[in-house]
C-alpha atoms as a PDB file:
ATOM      1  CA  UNK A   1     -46.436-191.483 -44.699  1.00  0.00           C
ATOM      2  CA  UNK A   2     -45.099-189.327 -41.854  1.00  0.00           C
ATOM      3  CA  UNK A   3     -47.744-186.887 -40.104  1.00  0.00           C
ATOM      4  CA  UNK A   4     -45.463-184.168 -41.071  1.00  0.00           C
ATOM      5  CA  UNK A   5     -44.790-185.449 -44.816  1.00  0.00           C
ATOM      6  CA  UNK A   6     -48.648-185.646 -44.861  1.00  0.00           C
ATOM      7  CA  UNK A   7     -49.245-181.838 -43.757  1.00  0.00           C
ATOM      8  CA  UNK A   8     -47.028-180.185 -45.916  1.00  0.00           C
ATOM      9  CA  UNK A   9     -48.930-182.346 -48.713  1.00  0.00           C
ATOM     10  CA  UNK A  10     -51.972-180.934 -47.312  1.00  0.00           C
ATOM     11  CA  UNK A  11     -50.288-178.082 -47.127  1.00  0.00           C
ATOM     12  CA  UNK A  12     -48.657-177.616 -51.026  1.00  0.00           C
ATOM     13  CA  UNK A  13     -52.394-178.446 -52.319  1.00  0.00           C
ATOM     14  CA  UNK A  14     -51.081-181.008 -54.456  1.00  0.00           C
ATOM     15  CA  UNK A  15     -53.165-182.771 -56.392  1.00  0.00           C
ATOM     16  CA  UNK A  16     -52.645-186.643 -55.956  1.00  0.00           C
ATOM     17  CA  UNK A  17     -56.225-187.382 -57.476  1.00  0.00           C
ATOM     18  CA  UNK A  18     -54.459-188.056 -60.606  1.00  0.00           C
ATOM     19  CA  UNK A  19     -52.197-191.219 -58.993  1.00  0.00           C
ATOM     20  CA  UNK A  20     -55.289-193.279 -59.256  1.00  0.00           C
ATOM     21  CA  UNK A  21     -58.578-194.074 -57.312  1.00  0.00           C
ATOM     22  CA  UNK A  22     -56.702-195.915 -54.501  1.00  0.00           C
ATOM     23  CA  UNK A  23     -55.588-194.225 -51.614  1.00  0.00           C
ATOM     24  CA  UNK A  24     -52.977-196.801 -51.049  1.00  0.00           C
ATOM     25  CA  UNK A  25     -51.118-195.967 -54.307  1.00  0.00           C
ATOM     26  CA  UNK A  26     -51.233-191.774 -54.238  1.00  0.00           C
ATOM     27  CA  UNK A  27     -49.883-191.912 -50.427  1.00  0.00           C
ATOM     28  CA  UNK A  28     -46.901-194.133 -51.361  1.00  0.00           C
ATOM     29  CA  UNK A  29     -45.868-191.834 -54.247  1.00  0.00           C
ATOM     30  CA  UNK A  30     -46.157-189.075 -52.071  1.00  0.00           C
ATOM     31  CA  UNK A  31     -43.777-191.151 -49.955  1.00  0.00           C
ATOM     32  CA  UNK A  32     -41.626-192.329 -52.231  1.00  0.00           C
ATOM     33  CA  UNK A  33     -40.936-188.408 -53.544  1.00  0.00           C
ATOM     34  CA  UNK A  34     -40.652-187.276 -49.464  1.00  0.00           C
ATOM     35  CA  UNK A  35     -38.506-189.536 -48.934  1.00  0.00           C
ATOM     36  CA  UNK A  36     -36.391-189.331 -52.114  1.00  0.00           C
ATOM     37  CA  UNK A  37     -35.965-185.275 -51.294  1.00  0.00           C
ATOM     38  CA  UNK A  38     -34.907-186.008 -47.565  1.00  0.00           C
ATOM     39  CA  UNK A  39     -32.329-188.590 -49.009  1.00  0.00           C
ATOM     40  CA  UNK A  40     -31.003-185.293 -51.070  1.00  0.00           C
ATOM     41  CA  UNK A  41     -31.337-182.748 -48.735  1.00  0.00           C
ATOM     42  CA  UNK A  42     -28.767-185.637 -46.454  1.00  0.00           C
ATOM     43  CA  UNK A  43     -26.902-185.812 -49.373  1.00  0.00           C
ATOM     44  CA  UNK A  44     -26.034-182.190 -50.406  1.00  0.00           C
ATOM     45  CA  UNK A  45     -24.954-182.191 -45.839  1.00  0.00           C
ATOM     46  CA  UNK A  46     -22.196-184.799 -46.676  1.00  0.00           C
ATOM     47  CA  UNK A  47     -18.540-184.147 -45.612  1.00  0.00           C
ATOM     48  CA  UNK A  48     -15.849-183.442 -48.454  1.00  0.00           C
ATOM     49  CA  UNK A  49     -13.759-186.358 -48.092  1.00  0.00           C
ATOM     50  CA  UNK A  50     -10.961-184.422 -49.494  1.00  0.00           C
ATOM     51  CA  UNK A  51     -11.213-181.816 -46.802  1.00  0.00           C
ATOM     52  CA  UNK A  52      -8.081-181.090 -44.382  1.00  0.00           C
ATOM     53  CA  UNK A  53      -8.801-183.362 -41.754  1.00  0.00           C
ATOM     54  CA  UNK A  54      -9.543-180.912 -39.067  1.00  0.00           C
ATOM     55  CA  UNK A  55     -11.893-179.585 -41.069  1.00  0.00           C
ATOM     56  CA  UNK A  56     -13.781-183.082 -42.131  1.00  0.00           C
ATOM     57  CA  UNK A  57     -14.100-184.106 -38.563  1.00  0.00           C
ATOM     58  CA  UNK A  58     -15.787-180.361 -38.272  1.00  0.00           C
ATOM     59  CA  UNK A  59     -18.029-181.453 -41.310  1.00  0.00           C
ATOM     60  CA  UNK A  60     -18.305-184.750 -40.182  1.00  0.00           C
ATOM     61  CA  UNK A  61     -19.705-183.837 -36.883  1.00  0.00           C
ATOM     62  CA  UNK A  62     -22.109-180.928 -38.439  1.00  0.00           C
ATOM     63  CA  UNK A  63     -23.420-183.370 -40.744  1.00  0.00           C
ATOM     64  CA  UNK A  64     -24.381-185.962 -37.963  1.00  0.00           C
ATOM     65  CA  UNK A  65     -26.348-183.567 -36.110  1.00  0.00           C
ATOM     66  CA  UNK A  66     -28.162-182.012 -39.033  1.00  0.00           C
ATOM     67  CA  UNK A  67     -28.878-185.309 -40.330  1.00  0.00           C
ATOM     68  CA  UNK A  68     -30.514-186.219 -37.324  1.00  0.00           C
ATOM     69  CA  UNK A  69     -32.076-183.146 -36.858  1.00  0.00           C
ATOM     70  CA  UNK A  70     -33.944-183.299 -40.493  1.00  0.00           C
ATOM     71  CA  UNK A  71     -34.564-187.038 -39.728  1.00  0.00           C
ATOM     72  CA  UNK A  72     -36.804-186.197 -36.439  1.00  0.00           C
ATOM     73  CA  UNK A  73     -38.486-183.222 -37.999  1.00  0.00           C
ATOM     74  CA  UNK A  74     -39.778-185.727 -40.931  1.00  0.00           C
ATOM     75  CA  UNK A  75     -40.567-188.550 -38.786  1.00  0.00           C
ATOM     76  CA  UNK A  76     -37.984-190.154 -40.463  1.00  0.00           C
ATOM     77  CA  UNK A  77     -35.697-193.203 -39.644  1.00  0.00           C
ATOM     78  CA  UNK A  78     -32.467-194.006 -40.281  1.00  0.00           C
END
């Protein structure tokens, strides 16, 4: 789990007691769930395909740099 995934667990107050005794387990779901809504969040940033292609290669290139940009906030690689 990222340091940054971690605080905003801290943060939301969740309550991961109920994933089980092990520490191990809880922290992946957590993980799995962070990194499932990161994969969205990239998702919903994608390019239309059909676009004019002036305007995908403006999409295109707004959509590299946000991805990156959510990826390094997260701690998250590509």
């Amino acid at each position: 789990m990222t340091p940054r995934i971690r605080e905003l667990v801290q943060q939301s107050r969740i309550d991961v007691y109920g994933l089980g005794r092990d520490h191990a387990t809880w922290e992946a779901a957590v993980d799995r769930f962070a990194q499932s809504l990161i994969q969205e969040c990239l998702l919903a940033l994608e390019p239309d395909p059909m676009a004019a292609e002036i305007d995908y290669a403006v999409e295109e290139k707004f959509y590299r740099r946000s991805a990156k940009k959510i990826q390094q906030h997260f701690g998250v690689e590509e």
